[in-house]
PDB file of N, CA and C in Angstrom:
ATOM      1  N   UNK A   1     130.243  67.295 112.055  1.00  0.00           N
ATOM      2  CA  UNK A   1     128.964  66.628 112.115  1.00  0.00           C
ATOM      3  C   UNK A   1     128.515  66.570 113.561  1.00  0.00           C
ATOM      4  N   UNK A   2     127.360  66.564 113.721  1.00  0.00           N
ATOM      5  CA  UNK A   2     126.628  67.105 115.069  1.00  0.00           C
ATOM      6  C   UNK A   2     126.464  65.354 115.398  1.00  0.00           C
ATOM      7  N   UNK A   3     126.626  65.333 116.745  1.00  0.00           N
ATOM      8  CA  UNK A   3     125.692  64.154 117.295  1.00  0.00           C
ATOM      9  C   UNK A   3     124.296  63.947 117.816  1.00  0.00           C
ATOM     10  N   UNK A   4     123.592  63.236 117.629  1.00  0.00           N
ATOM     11  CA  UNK A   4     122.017  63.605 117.755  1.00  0.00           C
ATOM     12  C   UNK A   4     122.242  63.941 119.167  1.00  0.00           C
ATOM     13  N   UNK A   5     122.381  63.721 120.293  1.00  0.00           N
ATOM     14  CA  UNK A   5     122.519  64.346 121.624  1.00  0.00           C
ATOM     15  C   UNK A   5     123.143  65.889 121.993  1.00  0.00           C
ATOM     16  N   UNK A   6     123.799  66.379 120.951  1.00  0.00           N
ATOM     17  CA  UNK A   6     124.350  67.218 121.351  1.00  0.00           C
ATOM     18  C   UNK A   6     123.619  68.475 120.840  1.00  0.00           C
ATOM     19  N   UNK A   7     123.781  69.405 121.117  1.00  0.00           N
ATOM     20  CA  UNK A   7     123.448  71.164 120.883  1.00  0.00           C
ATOM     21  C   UNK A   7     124.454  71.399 119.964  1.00  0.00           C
ATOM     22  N   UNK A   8     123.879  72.547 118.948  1.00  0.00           N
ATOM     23  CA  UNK A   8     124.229  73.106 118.272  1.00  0.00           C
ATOM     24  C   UNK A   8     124.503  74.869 118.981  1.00  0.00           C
ATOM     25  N   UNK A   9     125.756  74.784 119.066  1.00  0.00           N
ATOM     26  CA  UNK A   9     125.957  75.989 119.753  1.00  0.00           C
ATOM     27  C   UNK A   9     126.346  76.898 118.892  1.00  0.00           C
ATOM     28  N   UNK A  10     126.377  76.805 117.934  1.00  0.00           N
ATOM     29  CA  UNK A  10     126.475  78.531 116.798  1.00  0.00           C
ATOM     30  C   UNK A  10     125.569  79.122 117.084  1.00  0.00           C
ATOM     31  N   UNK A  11     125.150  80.099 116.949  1.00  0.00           N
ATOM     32  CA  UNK A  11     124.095  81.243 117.002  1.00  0.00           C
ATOM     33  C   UNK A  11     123.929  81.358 115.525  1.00  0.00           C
ATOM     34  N   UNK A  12     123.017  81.566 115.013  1.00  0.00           N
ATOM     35  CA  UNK A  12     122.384  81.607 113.934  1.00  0.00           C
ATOM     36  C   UNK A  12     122.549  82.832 113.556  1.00  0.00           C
ATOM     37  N   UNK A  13     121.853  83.889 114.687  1.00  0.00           N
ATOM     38  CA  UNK A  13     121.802  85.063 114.362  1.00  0.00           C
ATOM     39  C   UNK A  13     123.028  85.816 113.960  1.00  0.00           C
ATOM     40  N   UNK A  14     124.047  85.817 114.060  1.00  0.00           N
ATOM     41  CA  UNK A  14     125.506  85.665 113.594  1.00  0.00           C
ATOM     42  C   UNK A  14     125.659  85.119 112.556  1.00  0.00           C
ATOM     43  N   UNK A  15     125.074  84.363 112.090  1.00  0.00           N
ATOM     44  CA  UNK A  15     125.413  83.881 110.735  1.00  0.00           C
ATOM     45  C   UNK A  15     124.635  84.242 109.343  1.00  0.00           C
ATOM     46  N   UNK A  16     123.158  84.421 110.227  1.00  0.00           N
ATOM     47  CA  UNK A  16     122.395  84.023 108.940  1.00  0.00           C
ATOM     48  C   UNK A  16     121.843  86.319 109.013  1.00  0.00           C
ATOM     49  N   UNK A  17     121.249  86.771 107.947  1.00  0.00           N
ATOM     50  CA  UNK A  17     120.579  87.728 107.440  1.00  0.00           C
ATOM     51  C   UNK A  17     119.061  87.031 107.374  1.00  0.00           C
ATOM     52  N   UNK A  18     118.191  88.099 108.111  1.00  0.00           N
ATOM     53  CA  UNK A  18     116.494  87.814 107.262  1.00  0.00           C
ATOM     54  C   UNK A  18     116.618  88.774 105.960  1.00  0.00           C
ATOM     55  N   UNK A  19     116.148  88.404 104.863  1.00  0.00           N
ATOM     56  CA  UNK A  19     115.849  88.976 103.925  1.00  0.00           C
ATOM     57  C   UNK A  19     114.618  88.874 103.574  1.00  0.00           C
ATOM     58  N   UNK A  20     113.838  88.530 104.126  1.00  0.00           N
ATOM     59  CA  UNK A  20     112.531  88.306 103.812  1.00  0.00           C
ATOM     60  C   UNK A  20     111.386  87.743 104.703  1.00  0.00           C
ATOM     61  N   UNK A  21     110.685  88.097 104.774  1.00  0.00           N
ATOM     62  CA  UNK A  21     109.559  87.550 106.133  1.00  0.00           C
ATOM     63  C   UNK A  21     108.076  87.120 105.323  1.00  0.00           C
ATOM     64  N   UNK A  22     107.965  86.124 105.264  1.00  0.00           N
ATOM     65  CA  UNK A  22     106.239  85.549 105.239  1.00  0.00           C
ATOM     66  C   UNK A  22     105.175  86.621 105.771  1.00  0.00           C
ATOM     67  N   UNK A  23     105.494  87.166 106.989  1.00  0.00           N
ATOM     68  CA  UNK A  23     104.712  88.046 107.908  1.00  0.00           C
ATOM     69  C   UNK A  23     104.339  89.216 107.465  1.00  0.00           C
ATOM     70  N   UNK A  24     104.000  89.647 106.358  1.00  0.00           N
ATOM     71  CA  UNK A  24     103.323  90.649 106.325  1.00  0.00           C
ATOM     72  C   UNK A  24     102.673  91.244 105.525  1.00  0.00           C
ATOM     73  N   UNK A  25     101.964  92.092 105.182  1.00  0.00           N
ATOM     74  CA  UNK A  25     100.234  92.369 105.061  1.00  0.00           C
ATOM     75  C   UNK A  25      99.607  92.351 103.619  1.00  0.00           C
ATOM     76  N   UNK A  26     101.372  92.197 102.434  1.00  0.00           N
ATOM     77  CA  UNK A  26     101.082  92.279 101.497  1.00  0.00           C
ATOM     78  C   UNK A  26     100.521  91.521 100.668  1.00  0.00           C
ATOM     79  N   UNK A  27      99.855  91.534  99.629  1.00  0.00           N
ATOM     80  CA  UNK A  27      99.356  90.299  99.348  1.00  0.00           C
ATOM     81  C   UNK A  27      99.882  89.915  97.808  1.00  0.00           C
ATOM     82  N   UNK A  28      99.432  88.560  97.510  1.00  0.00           N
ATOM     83  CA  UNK A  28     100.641  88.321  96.030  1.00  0.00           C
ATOM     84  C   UNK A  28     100.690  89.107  94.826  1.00  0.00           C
ATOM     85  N   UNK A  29      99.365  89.724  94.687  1.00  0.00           N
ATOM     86  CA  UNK A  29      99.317  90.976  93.809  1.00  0.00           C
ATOM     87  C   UNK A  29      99.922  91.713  93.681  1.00  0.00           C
ATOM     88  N   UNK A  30     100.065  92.275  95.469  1.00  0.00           N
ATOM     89  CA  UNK A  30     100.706  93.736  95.208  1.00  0.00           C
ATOM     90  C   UNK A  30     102.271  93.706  95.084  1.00  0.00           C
ATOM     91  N   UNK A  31     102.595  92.152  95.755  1.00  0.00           N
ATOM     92  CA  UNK A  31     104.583  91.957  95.347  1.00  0.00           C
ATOM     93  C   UNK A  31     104.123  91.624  93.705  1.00  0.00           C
ATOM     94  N   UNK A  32     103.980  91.270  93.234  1.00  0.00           N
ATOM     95  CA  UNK A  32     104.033  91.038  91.649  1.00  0.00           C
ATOM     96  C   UNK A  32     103.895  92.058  91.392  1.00  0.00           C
ATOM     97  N   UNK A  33     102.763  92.818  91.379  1.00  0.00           N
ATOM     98  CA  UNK A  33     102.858  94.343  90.770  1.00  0.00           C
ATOM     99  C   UNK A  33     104.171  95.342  90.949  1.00  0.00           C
ATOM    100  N   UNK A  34     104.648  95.231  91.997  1.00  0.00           N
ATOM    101  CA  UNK A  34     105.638  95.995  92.444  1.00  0.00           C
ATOM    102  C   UNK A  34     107.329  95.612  91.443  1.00  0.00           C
ATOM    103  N   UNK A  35     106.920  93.789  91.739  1.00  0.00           N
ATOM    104  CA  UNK A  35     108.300  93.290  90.828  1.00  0.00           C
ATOM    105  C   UNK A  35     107.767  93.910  89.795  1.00  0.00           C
ATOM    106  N   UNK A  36     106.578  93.555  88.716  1.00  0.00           N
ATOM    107  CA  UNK A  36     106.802  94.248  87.437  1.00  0.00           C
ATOM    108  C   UNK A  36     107.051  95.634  87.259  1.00  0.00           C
ATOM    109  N   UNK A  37     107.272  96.788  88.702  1.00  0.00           N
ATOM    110  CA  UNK A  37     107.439  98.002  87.933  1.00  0.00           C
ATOM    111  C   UNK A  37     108.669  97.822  88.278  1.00  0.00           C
ATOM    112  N   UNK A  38     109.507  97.176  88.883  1.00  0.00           N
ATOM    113  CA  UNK A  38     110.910  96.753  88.834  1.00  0.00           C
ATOM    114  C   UNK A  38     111.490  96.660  87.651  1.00  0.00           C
ATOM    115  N   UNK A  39     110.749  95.718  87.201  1.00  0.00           N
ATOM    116  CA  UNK A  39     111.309  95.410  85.648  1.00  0.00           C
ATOM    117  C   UNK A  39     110.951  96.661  84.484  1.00  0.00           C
ATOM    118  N   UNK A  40     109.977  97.147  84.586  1.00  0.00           N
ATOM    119  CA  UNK A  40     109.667  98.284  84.063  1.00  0.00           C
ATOM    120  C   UNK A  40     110.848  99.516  83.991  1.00  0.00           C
ATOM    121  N   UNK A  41     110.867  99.507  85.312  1.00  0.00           N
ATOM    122  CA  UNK A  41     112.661 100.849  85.521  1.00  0.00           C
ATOM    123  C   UNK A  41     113.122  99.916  84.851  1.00  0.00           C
ATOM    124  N   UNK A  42     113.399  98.827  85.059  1.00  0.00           N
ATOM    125  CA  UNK A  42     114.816  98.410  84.994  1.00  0.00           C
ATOM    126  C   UNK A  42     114.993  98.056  83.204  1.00  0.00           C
ATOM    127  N   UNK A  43     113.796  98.259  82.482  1.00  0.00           N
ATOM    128  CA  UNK A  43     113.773  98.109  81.075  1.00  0.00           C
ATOM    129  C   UNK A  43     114.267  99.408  80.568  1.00  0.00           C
ATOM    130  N   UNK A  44     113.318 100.648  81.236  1.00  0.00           N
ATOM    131  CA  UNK A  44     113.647 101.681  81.099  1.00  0.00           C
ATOM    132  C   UNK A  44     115.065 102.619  81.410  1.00  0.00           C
ATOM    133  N   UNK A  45     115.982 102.044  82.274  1.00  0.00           N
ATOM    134  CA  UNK A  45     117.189 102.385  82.701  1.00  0.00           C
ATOM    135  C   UNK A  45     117.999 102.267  81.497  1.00  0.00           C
ATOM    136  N   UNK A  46     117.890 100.691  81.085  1.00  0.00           N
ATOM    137  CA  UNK A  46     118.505  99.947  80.223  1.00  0.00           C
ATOM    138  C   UNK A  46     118.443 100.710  78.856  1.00  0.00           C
ATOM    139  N   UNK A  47     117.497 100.966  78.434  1.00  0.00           N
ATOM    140  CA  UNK A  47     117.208 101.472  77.364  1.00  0.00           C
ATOM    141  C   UNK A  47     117.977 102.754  76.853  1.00  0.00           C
ATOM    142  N   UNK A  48     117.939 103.685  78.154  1.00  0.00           N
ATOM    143  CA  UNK A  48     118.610 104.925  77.876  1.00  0.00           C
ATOM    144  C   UNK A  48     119.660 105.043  78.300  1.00  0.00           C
ATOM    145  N   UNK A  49     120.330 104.492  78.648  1.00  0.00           N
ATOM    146  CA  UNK A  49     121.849 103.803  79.067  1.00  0.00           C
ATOM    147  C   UNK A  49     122.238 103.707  77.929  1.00  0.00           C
ATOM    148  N   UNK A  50     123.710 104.207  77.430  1.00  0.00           N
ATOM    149  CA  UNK A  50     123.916 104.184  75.990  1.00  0.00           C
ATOM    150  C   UNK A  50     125.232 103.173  76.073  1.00  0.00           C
ATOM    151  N   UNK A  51     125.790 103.071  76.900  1.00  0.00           N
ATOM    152  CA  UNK A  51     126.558 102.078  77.413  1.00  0.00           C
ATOM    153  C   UNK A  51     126.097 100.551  77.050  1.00  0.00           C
ATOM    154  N   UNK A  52     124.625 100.401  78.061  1.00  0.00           N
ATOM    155  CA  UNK A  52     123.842  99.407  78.101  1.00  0.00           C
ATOM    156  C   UNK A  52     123.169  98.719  76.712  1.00  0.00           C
ATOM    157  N   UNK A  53     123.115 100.259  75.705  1.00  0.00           N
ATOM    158  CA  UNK A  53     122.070 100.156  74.466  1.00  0.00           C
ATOM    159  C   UNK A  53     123.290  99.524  73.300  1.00  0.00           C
ATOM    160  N   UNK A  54     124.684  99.955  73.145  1.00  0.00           N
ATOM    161  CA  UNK A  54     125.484  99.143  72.577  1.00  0.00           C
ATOM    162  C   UNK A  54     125.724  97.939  72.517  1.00  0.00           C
ATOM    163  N   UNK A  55     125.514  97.504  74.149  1.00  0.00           N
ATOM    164  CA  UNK A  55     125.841  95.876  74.056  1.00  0.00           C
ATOM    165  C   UNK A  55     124.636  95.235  73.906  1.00  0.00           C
ATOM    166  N   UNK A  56     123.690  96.170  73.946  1.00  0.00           N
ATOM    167  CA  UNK A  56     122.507  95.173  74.073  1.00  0.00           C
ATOM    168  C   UNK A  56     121.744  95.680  72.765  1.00  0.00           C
ATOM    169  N   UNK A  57     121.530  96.142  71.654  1.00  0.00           N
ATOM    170  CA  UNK A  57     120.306  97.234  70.913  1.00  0.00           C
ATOM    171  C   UNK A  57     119.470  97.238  70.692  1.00  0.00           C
ATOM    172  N   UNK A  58     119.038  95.971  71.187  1.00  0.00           N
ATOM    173  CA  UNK A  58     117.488  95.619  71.149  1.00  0.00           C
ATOM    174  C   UNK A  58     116.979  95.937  72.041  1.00  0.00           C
ATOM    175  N   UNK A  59     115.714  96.403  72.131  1.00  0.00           N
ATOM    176  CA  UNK A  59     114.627  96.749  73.203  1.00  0.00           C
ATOM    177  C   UNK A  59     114.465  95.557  74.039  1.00  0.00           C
ATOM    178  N   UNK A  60     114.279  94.396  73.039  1.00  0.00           N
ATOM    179  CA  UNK A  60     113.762  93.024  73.466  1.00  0.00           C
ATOM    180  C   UNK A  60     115.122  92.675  74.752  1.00  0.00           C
ATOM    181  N   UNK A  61     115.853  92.861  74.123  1.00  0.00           N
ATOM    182  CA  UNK A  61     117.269  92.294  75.018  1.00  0.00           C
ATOM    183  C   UNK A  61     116.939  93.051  76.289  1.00  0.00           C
ATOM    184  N   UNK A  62     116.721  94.167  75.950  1.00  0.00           N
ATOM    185  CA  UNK A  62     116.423  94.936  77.650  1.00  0.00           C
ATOM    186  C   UNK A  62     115.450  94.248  78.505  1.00  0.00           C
ATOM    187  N   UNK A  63     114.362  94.219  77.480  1.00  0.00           N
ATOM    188  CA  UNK A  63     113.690  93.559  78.131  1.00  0.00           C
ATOM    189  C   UNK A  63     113.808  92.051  79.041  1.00  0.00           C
ATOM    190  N   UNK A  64     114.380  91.161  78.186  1.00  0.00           N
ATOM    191  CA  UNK A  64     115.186  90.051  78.548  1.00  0.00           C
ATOM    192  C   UNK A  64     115.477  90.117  80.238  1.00  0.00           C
ATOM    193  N   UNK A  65     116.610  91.231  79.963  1.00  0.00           N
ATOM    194  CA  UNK A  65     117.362  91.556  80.756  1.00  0.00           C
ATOM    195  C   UNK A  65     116.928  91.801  81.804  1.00  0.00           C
ATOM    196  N   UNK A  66     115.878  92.305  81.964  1.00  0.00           N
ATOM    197  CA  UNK A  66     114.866  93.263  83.220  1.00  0.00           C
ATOM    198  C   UNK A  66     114.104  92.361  84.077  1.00  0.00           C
ATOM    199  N   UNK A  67     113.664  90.988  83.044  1.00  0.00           N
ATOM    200  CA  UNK A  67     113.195  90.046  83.760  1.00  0.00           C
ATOM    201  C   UNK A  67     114.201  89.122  84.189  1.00  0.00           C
ATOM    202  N   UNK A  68     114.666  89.388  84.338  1.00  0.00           N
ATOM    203  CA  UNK A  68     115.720  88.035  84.977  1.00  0.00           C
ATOM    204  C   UNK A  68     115.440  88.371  86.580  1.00  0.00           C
ATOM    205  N   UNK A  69     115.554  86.760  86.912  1.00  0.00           N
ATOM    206  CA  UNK A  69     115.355  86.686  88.643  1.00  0.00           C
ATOM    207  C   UNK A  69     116.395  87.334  89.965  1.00  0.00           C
ATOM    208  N   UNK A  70     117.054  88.285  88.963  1.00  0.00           N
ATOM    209  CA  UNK A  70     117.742  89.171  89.993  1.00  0.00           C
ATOM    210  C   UNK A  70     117.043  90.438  90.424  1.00  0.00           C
ATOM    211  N   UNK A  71     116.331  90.692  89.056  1.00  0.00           N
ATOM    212  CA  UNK A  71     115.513  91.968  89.284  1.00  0.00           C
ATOM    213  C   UNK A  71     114.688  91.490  90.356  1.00  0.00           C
ATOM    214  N   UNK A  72     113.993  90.533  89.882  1.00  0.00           N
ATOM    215  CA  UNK A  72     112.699  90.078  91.181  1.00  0.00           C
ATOM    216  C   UNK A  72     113.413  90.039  92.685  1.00  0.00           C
ATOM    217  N   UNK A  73     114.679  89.778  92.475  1.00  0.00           N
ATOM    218  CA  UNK A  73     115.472  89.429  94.090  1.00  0.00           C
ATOM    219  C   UNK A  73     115.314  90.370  94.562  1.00  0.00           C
ATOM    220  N   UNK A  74     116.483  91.844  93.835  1.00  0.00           N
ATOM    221  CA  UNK A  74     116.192  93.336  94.408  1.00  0.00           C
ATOM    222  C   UNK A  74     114.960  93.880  94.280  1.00  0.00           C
ATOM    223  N   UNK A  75     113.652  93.184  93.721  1.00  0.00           N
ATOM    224  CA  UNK A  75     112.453  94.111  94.252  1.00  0.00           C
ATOM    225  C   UNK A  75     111.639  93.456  95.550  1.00  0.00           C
ATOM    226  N   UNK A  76     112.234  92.331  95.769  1.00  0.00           N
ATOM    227  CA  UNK A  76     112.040  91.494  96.816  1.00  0.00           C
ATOM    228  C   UNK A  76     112.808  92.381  98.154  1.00  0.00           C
ATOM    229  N   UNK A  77     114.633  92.705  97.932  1.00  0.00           N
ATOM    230  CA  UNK A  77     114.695  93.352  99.011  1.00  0.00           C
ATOM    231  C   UNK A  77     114.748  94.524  99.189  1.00  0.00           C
ATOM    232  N   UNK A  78     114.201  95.346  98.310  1.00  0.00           N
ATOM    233  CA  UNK A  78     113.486  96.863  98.754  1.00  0.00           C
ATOM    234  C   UNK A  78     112.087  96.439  99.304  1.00  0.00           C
ATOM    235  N   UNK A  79     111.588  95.765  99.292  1.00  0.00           N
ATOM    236  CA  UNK A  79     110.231  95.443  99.563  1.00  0.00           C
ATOM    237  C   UNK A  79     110.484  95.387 101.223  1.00  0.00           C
ATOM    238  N   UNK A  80     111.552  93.988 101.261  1.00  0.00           N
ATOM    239  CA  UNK A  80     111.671  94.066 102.855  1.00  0.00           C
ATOM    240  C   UNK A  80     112.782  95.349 103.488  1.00  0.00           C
ATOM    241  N   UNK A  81     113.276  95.937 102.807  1.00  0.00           N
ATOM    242  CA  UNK A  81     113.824  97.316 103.139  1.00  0.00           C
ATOM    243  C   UNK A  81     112.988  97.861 103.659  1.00  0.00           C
ATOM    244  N   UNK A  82     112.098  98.341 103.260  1.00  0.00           N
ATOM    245  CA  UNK A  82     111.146  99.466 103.665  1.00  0.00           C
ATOM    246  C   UNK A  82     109.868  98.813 104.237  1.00  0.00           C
ATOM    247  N   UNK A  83     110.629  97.577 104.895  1.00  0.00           N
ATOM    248  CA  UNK A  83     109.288  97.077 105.943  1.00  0.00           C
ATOM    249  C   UNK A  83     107.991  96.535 105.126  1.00  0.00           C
ATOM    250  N   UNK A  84     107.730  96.240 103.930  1.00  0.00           N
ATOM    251  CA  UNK A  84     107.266  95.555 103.748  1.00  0.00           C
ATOM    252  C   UNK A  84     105.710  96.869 103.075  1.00  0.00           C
ATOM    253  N   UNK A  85     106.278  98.486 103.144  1.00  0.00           N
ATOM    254  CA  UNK A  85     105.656  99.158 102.948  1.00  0.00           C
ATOM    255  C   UNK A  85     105.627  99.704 101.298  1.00  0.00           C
ATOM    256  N   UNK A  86     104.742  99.735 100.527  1.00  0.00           N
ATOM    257  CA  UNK A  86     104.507 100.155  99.211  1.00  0.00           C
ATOM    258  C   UNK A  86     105.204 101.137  98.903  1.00  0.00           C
ATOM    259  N   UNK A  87     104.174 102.010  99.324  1.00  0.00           N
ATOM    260  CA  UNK A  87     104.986 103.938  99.442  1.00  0.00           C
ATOM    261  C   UNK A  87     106.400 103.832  99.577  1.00  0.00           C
ATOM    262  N   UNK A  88     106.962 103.273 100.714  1.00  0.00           N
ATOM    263  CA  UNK A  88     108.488 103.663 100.988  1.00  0.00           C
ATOM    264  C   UNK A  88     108.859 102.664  99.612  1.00  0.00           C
ATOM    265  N   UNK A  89     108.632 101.865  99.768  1.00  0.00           N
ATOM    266  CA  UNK A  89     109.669 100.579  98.561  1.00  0.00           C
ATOM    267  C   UNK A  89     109.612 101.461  97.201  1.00  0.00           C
ATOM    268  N   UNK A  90     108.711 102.498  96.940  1.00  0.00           N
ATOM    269  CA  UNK A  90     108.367 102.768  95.672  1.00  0.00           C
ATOM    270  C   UNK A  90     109.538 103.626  95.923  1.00  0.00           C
ATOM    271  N   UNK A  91     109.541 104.878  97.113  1.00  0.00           N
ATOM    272  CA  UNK A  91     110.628 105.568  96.495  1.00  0.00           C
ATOM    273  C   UNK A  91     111.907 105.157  96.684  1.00  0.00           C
ATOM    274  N   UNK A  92     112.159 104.266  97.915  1.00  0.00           N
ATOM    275  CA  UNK A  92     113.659 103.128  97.340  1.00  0.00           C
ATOM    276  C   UNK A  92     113.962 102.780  96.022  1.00  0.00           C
ATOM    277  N   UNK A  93     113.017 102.185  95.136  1.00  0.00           N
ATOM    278  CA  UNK A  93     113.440 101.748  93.917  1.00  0.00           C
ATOM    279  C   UNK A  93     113.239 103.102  93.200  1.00  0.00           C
ATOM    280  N   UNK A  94     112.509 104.624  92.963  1.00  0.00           N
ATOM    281  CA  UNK A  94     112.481 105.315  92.693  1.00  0.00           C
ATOM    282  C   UNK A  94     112.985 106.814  93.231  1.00  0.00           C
ATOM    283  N   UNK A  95     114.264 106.934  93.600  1.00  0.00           N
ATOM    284  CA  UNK A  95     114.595 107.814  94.616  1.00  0.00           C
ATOM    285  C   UNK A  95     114.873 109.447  93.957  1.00  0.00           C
ATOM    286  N   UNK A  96     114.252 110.115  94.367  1.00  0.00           N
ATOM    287  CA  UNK A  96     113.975 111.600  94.045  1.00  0.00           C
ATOM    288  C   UNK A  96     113.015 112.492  93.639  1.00  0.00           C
TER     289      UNK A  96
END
Protein backbone atom coordinates (compact mmCIF):
# COMPACT_ATOMS: atom_id res chain seq x y z
CA UNK A 1 0.00 0.00 0.00
CA UNK A 2 1.30 3.36 -1.18
CA UNK A 3 1.50 6.32 1.22
CA UNK A 4 -0.20 9.44 0.05
CA UNK A 5 3.35 11.22 0.05
CA UNK A 6 5.11 8.84 -1.65
CA UNK A 7 5.72 7.99 -5.59
CA UNK A 8 4.78 5.23 -7.22
CA UNK A 9 7.86 3.99 -8.79
CA UNK A 10 6.73 1.02 -11.11
CA UNK A 11 6.67 2.04 -14.58
CA UNK A 12 3.54 1.29 -16.02
CA UNK A 13 4.84 0.92 -19.29
CA UNK A 14 6.33 -2.43 -18.18
CA UNK A 15 3.39 -3.57 -16.97
CA UNK A 16 0.52 -2.52 -18.69
CA UNK A 17 -0.23 -3.26 -22.95
CA UNK A 18 -2.40 -0.42 -24.94
CA UNK A 19 -4.92 -2.35 -26.62
CA UNK A 20 -6.93 0.20 -27.58
CA UNK A 21 -6.89 4.02 -28.04
CA UNK A 22 -10.00 6.50 -27.92
CA UNK A 23 -7.77 8.48 -30.53
CA UNK A 24 -8.77 7.72 -33.64
CA UNK A 25 -10.69 8.66 -36.72
CA UNK A 26 -13.09 5.89 -36.64
CA UNK A 27 -16.36 6.43 -35.93
CA UNK A 28 -19.02 4.07 -33.96
CA UNK A 29 -20.47 2.86 -37.15
CA UNK A 30 -17.67 1.86 -38.78
CA UNK A 31 -16.25 -0.33 -35.40
CA UNK A 32 -19.75 -1.92 -35.25
CA UNK A 33 -19.83 -2.62 -38.80
CA UNK A 34 -16.52 -4.12 -38.78
CA UNK A 35 -17.42 -6.22 -35.34
CA UNK A 36 -20.48 -7.50 -37.25
CA UNK A 37 -18.40 -8.82 -40.20
CA UNK A 38 -16.40 -10.40 -37.39
CA UNK A 39 -19.18 -12.23 -36.37
CA UNK A 40 -20.20 -12.90 -39.84
CA UNK A 41 -16.62 -14.97 -40.54
CA UNK A 42 -16.83 -16.11 -37.46
CA UNK A 43 -20.53 -17.66 -38.10
CA UNK A 44 -19.28 -18.65 -41.30
CA UNK A 45 -15.98 -20.47 -40.10
CA UNK A 46 -18.14 -22.19 -37.62
CA UNK A 47 -20.47 -23.47 -39.87
CA UNK A 48 -18.11 -25.24 -42.20
CA UNK A 49 -15.95 -26.52 -39.59
CA UNK A 50 -17.17 -30.03 -39.30
CA UNK A 51 -15.49 -30.43 -36.07
CA UNK A 52 -17.29 -27.21 -34.90
CA UNK A 53 -20.76 -28.38 -36.78
CA UNK A 54 -20.88 -31.71 -34.51
CA UNK A 55 -20.73 -30.06 -31.31
CA UNK A 56 -22.66 -27.41 -32.24
CA UNK A 57 -25.50 -28.38 -35.41
CA UNK A 58 -27.32 -25.68 -35.27
CA UNK A 59 -26.75 -22.69 -37.37
CA UNK A 60 -28.34 -20.75 -34.47
CA UNK A 61 -25.61 -22.13 -32.03
CA UNK A 62 -23.02 -20.71 -34.46
CA UNK A 63 -24.53 -18.01 -34.46
CA UNK A 64 -24.72 -17.76 -30.64
CA UNK A 65 -21.35 -18.45 -30.71
CA UNK A 66 -20.06 -15.65 -33.10
CA UNK A 67 -21.65 -13.11 -30.99
CA UNK A 68 -20.15 -13.59 -27.92
CA UNK A 69 -17.96 -10.66 -26.50
CA UNK A 70 -14.79 -12.33 -27.43
CA UNK A 71 -15.46 -12.01 -31.00
CA UNK A 72 -16.08 -8.21 -30.44
CA UNK A 73 -12.64 -8.25 -28.27
CA UNK A 74 -10.61 -9.78 -31.33
CA UNK A 75 -12.34 -7.39 -33.77
CA UNK A 76 -11.49 -4.72 -31.38
CA UNK A 77 -7.76 -5.87 -31.54
CA UNK A 78 -7.29 -6.23 -35.22
CA UNK A 79 -8.82 -2.93 -35.39
CA UNK A 80 -6.02 -1.53 -33.15
CA UNK A 81 -3.53 -3.93 -34.98
CA UNK A 82 -3.69 -2.32 -38.06
CA UNK A 83 -3.71 1.17 -36.57
CA UNK A 84 -7.01 1.76 -36.41
CA UNK A 85 -7.14 1.33 -40.41
CA UNK A 86 -10.28 -0.43 -42.22
CA UNK A 87 -8.48 -1.80 -45.30
CA UNK A 88 -5.60 -3.32 -43.27
CA UNK A 89 -8.03 -4.71 -40.27
CA UNK A 90 -10.15 -6.21 -43.12
CA UNK A 91 -7.34 -8.21 -44.44
CA UNK A 92 -6.04 -9.15 -40.80
CA UNK A 93 -9.33 -10.67 -40.06
CA UNK A 94 -9.47 -11.82 -43.78
CA UNK A 95 -5.99 -12.94 -44.78
CA UNK A 96 -5.38 -14.01 -48.46
Amino acid sequence: MLIVESEDVRLTEVHEELVWSPSHSLTVQEIDMFCLLAKAVGTYGRAHDTSSSTRQPLLLSATASAARDITRQHAHDILHEANYDLNKAINLLLPG
